[in-house]
Each structure stands twice: as structure tokens, then as C-alpha cells.
N, C-alpha and C. Protein backbone atom coordinates (compact mmCIF):
# COMPACT_ATOMS: atom_id res chain seq x y z
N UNK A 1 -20.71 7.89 0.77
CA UNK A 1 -19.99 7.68 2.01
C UNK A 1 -20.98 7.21 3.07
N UNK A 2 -20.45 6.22 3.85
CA UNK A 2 -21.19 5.54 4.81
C UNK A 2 -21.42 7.05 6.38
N UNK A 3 -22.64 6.75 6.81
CA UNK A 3 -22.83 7.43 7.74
C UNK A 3 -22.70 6.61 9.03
N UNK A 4 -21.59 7.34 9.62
CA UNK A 4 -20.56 6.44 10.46
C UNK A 4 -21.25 6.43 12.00
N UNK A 5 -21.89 7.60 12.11
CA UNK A 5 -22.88 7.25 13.38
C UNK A 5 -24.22 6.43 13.09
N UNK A 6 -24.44 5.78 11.90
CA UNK A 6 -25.25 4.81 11.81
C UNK A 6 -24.50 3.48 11.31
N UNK A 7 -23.37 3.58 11.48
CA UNK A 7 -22.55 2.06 11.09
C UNK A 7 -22.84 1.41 12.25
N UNK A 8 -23.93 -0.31 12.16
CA UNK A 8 -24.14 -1.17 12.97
C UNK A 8 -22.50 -2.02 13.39
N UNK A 9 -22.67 -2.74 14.53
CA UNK A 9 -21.52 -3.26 14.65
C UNK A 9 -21.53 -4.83 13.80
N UNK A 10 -22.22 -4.55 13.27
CA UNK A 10 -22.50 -6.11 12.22
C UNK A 10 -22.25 -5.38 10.63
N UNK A 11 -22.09 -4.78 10.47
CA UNK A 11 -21.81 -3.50 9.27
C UNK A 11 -20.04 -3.32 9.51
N UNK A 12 -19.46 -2.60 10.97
CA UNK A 12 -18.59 -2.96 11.08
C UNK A 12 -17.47 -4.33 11.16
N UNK A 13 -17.93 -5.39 11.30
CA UNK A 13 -17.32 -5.99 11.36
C UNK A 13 -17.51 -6.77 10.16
N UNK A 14 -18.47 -7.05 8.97
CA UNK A 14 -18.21 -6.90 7.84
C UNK A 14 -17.16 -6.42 7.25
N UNK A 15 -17.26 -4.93 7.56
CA UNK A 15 -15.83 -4.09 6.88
C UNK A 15 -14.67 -4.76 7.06
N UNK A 16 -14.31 -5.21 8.60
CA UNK A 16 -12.91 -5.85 9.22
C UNK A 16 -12.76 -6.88 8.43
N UNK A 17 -13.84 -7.78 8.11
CA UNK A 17 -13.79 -9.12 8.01
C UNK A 17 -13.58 -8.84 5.96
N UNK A 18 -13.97 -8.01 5.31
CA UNK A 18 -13.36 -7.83 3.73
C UNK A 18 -11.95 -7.32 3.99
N UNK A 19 -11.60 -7.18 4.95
CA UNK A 19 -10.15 -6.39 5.01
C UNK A 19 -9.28 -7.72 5.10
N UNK A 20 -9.65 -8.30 6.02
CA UNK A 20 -8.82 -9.78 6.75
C UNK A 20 -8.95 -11.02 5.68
N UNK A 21 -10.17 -10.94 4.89
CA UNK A 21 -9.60 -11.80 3.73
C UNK A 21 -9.38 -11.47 2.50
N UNK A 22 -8.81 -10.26 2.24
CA UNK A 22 -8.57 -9.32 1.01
C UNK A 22 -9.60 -9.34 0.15
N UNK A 23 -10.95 -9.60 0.78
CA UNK A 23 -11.80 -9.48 -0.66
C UNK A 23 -11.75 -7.57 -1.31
N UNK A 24 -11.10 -7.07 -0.41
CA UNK A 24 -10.98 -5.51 -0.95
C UNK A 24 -9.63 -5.19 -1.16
N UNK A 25 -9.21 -5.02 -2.58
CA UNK A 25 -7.84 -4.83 -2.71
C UNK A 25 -7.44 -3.50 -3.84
N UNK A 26 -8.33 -2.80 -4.13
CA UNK A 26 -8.38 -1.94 -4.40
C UNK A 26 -7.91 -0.30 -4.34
N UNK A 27 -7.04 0.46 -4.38
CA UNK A 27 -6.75 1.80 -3.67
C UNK A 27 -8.52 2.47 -3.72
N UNK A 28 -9.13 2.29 -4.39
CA UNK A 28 -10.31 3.23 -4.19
C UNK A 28 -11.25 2.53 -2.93
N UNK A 29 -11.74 1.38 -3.26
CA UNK A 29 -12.16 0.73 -1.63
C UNK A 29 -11.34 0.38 -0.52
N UNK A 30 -9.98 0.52 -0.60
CA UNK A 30 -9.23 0.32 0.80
C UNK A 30 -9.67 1.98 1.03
N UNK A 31 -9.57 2.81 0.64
CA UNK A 31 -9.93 4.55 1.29
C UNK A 31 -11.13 4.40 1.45
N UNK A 32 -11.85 4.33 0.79
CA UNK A 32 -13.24 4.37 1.66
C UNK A 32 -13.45 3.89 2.64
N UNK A 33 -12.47 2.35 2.93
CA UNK A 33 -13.26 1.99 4.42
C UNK A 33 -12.27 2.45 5.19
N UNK A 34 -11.61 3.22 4.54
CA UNK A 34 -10.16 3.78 5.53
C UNK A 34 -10.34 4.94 6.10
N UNK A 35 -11.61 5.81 5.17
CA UNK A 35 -12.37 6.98 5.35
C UNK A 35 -13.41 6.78 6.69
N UNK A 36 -14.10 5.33 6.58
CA UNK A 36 -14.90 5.08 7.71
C UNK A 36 -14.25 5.18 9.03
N UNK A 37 -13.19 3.77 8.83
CA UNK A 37 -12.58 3.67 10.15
C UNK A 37 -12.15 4.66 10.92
N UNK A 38 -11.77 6.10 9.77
CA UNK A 38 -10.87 7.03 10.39
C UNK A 38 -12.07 8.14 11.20
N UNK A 39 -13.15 7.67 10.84
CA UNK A 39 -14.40 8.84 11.23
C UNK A 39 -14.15 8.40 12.40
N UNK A 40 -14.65 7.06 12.59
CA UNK A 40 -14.79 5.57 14.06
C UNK A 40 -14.02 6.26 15.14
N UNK A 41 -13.05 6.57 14.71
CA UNK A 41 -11.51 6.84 15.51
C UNK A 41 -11.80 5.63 16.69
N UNK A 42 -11.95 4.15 16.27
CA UNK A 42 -11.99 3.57 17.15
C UNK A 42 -10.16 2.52 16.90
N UNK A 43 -9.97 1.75 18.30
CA UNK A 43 -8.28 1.41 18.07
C UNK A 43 -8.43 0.13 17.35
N UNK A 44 -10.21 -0.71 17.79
CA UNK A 44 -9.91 -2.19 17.29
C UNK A 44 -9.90 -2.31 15.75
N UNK A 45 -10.23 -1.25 15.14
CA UNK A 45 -10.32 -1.03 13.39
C UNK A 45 -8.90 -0.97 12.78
N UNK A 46 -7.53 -0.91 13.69
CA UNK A 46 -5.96 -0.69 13.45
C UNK A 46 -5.72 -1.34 12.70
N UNK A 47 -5.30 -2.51 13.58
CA UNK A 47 -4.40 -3.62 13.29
C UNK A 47 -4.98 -4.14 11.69
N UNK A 48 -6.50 -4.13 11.55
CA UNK A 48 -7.14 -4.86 10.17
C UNK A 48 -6.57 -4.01 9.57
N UNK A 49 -6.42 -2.30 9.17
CA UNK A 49 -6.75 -1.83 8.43
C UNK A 49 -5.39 -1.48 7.54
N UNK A 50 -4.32 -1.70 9.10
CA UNK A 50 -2.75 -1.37 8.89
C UNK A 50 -2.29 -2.82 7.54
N UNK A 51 -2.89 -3.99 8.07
CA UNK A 51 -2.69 -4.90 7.00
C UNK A 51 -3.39 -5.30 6.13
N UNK A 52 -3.95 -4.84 5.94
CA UNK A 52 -4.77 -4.55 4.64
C UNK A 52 -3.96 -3.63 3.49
N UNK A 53 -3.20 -2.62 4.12
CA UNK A 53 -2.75 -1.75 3.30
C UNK A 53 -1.61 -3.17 2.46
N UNK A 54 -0.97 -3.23 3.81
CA UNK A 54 0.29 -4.31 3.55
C UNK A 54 0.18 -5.19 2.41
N UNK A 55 -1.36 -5.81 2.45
CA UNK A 55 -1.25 -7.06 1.72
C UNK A 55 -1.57 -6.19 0.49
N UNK A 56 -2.20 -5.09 0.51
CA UNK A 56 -2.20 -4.48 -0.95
C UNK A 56 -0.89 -4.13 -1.38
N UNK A 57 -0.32 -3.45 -0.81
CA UNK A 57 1.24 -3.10 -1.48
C UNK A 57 2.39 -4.35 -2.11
N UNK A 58 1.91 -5.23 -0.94
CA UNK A 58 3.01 -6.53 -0.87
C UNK A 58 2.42 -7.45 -2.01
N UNK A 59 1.08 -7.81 -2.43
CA UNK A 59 0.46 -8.70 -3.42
C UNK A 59 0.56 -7.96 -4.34
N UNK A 60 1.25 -7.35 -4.78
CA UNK A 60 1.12 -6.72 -6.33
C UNK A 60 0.30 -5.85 -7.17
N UNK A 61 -0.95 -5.75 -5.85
CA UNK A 61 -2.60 -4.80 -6.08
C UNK A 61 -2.01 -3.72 -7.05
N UNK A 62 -1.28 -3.43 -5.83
CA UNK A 62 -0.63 -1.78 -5.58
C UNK A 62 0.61 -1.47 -7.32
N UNK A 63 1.43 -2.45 -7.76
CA UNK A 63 2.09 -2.22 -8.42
C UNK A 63 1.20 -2.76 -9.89
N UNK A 64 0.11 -3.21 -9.56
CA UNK A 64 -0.80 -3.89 -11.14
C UNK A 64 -1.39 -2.45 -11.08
N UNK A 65 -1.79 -1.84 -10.34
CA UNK A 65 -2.76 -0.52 -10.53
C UNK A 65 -1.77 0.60 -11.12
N UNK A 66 -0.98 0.26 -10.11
CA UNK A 66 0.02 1.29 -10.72
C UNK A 66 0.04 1.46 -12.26
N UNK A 67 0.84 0.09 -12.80
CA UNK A 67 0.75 -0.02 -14.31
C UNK A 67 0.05 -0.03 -14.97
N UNK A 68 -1.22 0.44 -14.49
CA UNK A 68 -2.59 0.33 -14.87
C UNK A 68 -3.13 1.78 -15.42
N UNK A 69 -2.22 2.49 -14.48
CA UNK A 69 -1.95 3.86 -14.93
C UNK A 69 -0.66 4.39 -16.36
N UNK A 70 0.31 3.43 -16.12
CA UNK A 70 1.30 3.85 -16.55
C UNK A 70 1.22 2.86 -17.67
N UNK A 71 0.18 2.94 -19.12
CA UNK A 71 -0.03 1.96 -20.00
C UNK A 71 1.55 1.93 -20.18
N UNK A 72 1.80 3.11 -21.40
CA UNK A 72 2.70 3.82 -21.90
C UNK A 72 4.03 3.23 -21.62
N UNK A 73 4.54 3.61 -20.56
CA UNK A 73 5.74 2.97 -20.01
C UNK A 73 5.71 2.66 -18.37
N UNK A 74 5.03 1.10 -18.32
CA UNK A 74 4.75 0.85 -17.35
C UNK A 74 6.09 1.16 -15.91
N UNK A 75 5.09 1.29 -15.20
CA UNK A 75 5.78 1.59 -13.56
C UNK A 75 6.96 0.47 -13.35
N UNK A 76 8.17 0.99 -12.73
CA UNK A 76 9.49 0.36 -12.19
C UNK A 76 8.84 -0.30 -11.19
N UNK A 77 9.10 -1.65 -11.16
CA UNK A 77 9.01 -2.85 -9.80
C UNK A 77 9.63 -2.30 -8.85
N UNK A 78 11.46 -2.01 -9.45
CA UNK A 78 12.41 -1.55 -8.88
C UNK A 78 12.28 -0.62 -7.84
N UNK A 79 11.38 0.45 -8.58
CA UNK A 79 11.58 1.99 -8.06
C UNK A 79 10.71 1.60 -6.73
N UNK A 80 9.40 0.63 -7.29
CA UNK A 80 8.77 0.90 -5.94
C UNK A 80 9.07 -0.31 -5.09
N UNK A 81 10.25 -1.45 -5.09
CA UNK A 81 10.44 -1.87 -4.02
C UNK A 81 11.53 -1.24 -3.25
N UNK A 82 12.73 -0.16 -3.76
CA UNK A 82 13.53 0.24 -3.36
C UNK A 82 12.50 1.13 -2.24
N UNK A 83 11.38 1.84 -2.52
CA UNK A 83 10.63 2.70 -1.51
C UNK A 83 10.00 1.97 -0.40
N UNK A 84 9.44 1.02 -0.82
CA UNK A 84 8.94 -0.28 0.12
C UNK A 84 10.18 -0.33 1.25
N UNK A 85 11.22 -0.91 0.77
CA UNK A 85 12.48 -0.87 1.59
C UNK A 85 13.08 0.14 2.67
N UNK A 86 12.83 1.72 1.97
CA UNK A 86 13.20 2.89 2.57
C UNK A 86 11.93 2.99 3.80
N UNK A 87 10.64 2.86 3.10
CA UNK A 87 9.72 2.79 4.61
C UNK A 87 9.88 1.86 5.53
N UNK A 88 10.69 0.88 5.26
CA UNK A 88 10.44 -0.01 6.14
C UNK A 88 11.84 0.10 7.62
N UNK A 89 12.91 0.87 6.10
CA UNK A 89 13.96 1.11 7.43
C UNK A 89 13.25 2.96 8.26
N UNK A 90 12.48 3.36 7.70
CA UNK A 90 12.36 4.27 8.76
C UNK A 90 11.85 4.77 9.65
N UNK A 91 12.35 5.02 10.61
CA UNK A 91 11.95 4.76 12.45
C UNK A 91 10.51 5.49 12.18
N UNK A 92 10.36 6.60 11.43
CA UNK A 92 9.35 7.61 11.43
C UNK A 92 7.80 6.70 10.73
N UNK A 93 7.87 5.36 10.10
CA UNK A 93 7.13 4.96 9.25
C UNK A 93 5.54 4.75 10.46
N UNK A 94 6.33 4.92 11.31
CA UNK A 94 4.93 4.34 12.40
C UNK A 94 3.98 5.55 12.36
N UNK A 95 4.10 6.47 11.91
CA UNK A 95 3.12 7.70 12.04
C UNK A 95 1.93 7.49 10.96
N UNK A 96 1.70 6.36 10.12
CA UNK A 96 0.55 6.21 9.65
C UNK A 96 0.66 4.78 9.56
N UNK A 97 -1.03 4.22 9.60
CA UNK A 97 -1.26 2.63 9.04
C UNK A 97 -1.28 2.65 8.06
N UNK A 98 -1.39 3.60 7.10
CA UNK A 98 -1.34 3.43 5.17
C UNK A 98 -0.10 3.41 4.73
N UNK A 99 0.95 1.91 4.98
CA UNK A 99 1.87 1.44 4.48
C UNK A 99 2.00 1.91 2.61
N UNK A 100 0.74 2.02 1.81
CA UNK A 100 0.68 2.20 0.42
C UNK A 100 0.87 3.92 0.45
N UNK A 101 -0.07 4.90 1.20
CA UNK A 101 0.49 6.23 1.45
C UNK A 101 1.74 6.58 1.97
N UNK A 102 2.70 5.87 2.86
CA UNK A 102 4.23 5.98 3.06
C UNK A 102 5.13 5.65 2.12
N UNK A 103 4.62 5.23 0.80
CA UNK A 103 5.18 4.40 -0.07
C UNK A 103 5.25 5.63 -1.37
N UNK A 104 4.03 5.42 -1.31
CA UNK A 104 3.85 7.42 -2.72
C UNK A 104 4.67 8.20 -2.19
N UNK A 105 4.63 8.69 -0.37
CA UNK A 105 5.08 9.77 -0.35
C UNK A 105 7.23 9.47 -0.13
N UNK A 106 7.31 8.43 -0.15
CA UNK A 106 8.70 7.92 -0.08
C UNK A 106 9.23 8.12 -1.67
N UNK A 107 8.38 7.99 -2.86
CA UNK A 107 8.65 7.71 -4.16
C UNK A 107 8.81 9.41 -4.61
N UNK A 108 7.97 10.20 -3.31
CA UNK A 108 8.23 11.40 -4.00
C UNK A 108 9.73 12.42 -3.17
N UNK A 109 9.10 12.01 -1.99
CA UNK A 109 10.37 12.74 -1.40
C UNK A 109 12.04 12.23 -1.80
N UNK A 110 11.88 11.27 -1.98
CA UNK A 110 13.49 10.36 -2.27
C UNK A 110 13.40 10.32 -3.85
N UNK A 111 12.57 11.16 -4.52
CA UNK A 111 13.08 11.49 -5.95
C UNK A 111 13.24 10.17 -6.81
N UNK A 112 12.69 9.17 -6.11
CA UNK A 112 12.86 7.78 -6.53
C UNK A 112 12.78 7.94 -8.44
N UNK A 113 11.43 8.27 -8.80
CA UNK A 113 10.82 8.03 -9.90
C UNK A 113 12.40 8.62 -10.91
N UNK A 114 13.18 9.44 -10.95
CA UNK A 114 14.08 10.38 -11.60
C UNK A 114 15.13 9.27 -11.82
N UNK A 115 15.42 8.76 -11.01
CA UNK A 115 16.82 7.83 -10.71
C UNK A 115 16.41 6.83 -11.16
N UNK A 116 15.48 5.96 -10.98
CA UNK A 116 14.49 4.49 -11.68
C UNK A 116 14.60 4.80 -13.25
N UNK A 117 14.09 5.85 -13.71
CA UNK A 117 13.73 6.38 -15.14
C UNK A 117 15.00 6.44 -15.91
N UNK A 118 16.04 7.06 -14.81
CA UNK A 118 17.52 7.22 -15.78
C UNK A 118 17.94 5.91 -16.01
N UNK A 119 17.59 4.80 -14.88
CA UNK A 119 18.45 3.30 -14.78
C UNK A 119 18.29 2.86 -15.79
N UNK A 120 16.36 2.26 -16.12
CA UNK A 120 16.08 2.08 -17.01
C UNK A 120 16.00 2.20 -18.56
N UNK A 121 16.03 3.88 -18.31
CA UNK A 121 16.64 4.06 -19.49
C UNK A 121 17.81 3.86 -20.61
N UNK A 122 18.59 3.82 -19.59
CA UNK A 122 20.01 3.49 -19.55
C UNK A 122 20.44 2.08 -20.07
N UNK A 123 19.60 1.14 -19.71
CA UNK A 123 19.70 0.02 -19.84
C UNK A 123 19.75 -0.58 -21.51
N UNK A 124 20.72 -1.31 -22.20
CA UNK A 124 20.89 -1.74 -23.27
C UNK A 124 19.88 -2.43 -23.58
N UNK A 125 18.85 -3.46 -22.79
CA UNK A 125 17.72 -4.12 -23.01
C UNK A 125 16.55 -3.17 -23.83
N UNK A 126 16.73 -1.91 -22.94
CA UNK A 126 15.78 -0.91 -23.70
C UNK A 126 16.03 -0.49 -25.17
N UNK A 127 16.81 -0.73 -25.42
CA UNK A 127 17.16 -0.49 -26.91
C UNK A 127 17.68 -1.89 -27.70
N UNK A 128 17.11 -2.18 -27.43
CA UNK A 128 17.83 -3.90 -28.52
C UNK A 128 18.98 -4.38 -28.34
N UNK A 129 19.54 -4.59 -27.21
CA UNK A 129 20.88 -5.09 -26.79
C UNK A 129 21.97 -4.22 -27.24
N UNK A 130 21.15 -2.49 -27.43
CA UNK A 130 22.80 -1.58 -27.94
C UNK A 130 22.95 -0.58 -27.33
N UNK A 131 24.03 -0.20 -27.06
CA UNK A 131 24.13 1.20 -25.77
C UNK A 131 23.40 2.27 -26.35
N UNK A 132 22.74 3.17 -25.54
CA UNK A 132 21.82 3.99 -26.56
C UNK A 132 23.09 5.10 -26.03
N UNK A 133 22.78 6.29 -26.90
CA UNK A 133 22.97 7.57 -27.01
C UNK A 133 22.34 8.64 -25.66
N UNK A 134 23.51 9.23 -25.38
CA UNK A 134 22.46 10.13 -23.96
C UNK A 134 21.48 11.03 -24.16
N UNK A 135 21.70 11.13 -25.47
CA UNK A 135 20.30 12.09 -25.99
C UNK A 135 19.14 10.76 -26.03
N UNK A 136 19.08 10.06 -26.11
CA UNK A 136 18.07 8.68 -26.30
C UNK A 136 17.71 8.38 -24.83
N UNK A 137 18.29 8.00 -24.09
CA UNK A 137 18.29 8.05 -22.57
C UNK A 137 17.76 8.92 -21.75
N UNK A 138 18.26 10.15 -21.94
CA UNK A 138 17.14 11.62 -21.34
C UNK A 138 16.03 11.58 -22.07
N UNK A 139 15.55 11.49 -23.21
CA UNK A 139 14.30 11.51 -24.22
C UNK A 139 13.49 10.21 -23.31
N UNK A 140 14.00 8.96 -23.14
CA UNK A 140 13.29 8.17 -22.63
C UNK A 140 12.66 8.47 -21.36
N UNK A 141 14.02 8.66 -20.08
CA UNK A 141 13.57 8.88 -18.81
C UNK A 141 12.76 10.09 -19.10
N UNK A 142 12.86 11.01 -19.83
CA UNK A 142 11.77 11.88 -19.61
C UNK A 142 10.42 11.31 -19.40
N UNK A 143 10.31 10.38 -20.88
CA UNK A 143 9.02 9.88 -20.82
C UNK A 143 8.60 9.17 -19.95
N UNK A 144 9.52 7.95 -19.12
CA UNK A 144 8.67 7.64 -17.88
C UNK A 144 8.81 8.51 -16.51
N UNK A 145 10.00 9.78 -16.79
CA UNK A 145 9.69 10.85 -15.39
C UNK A 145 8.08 11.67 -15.53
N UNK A 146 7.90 11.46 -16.74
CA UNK A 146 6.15 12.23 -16.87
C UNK A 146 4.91 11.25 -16.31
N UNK A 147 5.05 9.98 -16.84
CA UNK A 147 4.17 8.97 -16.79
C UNK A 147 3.93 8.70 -15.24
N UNK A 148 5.15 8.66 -14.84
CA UNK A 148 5.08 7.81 -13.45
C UNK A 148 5.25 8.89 -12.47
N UNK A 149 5.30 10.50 -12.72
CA UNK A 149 4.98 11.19 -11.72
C UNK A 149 3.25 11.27 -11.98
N UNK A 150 2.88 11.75 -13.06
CA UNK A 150 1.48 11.76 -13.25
C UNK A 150 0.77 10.65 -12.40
N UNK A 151 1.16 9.21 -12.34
CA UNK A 151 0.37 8.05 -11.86
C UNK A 151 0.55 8.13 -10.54
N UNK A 152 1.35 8.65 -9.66
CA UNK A 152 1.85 8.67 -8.38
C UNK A 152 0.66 10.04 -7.81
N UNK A 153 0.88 11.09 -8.71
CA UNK A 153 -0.38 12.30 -8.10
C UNK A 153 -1.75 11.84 -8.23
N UNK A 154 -1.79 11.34 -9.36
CA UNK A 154 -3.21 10.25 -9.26
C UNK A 154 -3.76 9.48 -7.83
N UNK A 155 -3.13 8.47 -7.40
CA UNK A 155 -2.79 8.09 -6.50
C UNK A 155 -2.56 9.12 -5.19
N UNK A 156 -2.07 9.17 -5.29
CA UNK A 156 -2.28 10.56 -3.94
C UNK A 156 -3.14 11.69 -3.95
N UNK A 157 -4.40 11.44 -4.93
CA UNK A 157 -5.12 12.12 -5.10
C UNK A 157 -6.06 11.98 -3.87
N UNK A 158 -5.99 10.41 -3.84
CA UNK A 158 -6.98 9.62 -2.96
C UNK A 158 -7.03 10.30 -1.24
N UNK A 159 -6.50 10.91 -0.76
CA UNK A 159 -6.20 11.49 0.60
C UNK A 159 -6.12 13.10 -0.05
N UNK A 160 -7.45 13.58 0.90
CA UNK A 160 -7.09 15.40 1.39
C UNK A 160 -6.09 15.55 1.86
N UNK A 161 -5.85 14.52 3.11
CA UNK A 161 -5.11 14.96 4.39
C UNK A 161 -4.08 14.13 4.39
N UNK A 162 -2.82 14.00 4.97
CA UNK A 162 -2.42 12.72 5.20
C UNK A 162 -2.66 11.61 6.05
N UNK A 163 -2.68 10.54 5.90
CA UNK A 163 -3.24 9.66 7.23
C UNK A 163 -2.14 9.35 8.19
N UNK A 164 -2.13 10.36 8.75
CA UNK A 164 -0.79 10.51 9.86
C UNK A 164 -1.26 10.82 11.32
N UNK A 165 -0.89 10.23 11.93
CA UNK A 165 -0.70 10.07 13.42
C UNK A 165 -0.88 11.53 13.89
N UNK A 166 -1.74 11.91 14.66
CA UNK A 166 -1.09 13.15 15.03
C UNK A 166 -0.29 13.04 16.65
N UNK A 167 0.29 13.87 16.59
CA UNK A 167 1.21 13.97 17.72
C UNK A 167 2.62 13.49 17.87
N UNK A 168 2.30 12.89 16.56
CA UNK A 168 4.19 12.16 16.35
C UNK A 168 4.82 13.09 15.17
């Protein structure tokens, strides 16, 4: 970890400037410099850091890592643009710049992963163009309700705290 009372402002603005042309698209290096900025508690580090998250979630970073986790039975597009969607309608989303942390914690509170897993499962494609059996269907969604909660706590491993606003 960078020692933030010795971060030069040519050090800082390095950081801004990998943020602004996505050379960092990573969940493990967007937190680290998300870890810096947040030491900084300075305001001009925001705006980079808020879209940075963005372009990770929105470019696919966020859903290739995902599946990156989820060899097995890779992660729902679905599940996580339906959450993308839910943060975006809600008034409350402004209480953090980690658009990708409002997004985990949307997938968990709105039970997303349960309902995605049954769809899919459900789906005749998943079985060779033939209606499966509901015992086949629960057996499945089980398997991606395990996979894709496991990859989501992974992922939210990355934060002690939440990166939330305080006072809102």
C-alpha cells in the first residue's frame, strides 16, 4: 500500500491519469487506488474515480472477471444488467462512487442471483431444446445459486468497509 502522506502530486496525478484512460481495469487495482484516494479524502480524486468504476462495470471488465470466477457455470449477463438497472433507478445510489460495489450489493439484497439461476435454468436451451423436469431445474439453479453467490463474496471481499458516503 502506497504511503499516502508521501504520494507526490506527480504520483497523484499518474493515478488520475490510469483511471481516465482505463489503463486500470481490474477489481484488484481499481481498490487499491480507490484505497489511496479514499486515505487523500481529497474531492478532485471523485469524478476520475466515480468513472472509472463505470467504465469497469459498463466495458465488460466487471462481467469477464466475474466469469472468471464462475468457470463452472458462468455468471448471468442478465442478472447483472437487471442490477446495473436497479442502481441506476435508485435515488439512494449517490451514497458511493463504487458504481461496481452498488452493483454486488444490489445482486445481493434484491436476491437477484436466485431468480437469474431459476430463469436460466428453466430455460429449454439448457437442456437441448427439451423442457427439463423441476427436479432438473432446482438441481441446476442450485448449481449456479452456489457458484455465483460464492463469486459475488469473493468480490466483496475486496472492501472492509463499505465505500459509502457518510452522512447520507
Amino acid at each position: 500500500m502506497v504511503d499516502v502522506r508521501n504520494l507526490s502530486q506527480s504520483d497523484k496525478a499518474q493515478l488520475i491519469n490510469s483511471l481516465r484512460t482505463h489503463r486500470v481495469n481490474t477489481l484488484t487495482e481499481l481498490r487499491r487506488i480507490e484505497k489511496i484516494f479514499a486515505a487523500l479524502n481529497q474531492h478532485d480524486v471523485t469524478e476520475p474515480m466515480t468513472s472509472a468504476w463505470a467504465h469497469y462495470v459498463n466495458s465488460n471488465n466487471f462481467l469477464n472477471e466475474l466469469r472468471g470466477l464462475t468457470r463452472n457455470y458462468p455468471f448471468s449477463s442478465e442478472c447483472l444488467d437487471e442490477a446495473k438497472w436497479l442502481v441506476i433507478q435508485d435515488p439512494a445510489s449517490n451514497r458511493s462512487w463504487n458504481y461496481c460495489w452498488l452493483v454486488l450489493v444490489k445482486i445481493q439484497t434484491n436476491q437477484l442471483i436466485t431468480k437469474h439461476a431459476h430463469s436460466l435454468a428453466s430455460r429449454p436451451t439448457m437442456w437441448g431444446n427439451t423442457t427439463p423436469s423441476p427436479a432438473n431445474v432446482r438441481q441446476l439453479a442450485r448449481e449456479f445459486i452456489n457458484e455465483w453467490t460464492w463469486a459475488i463474496s469473493q468480490m466483496l471481499r475486496h472492501w472492509e468497509t463499505p465505500p459509502t458516503v457518510t452522512g447520507q
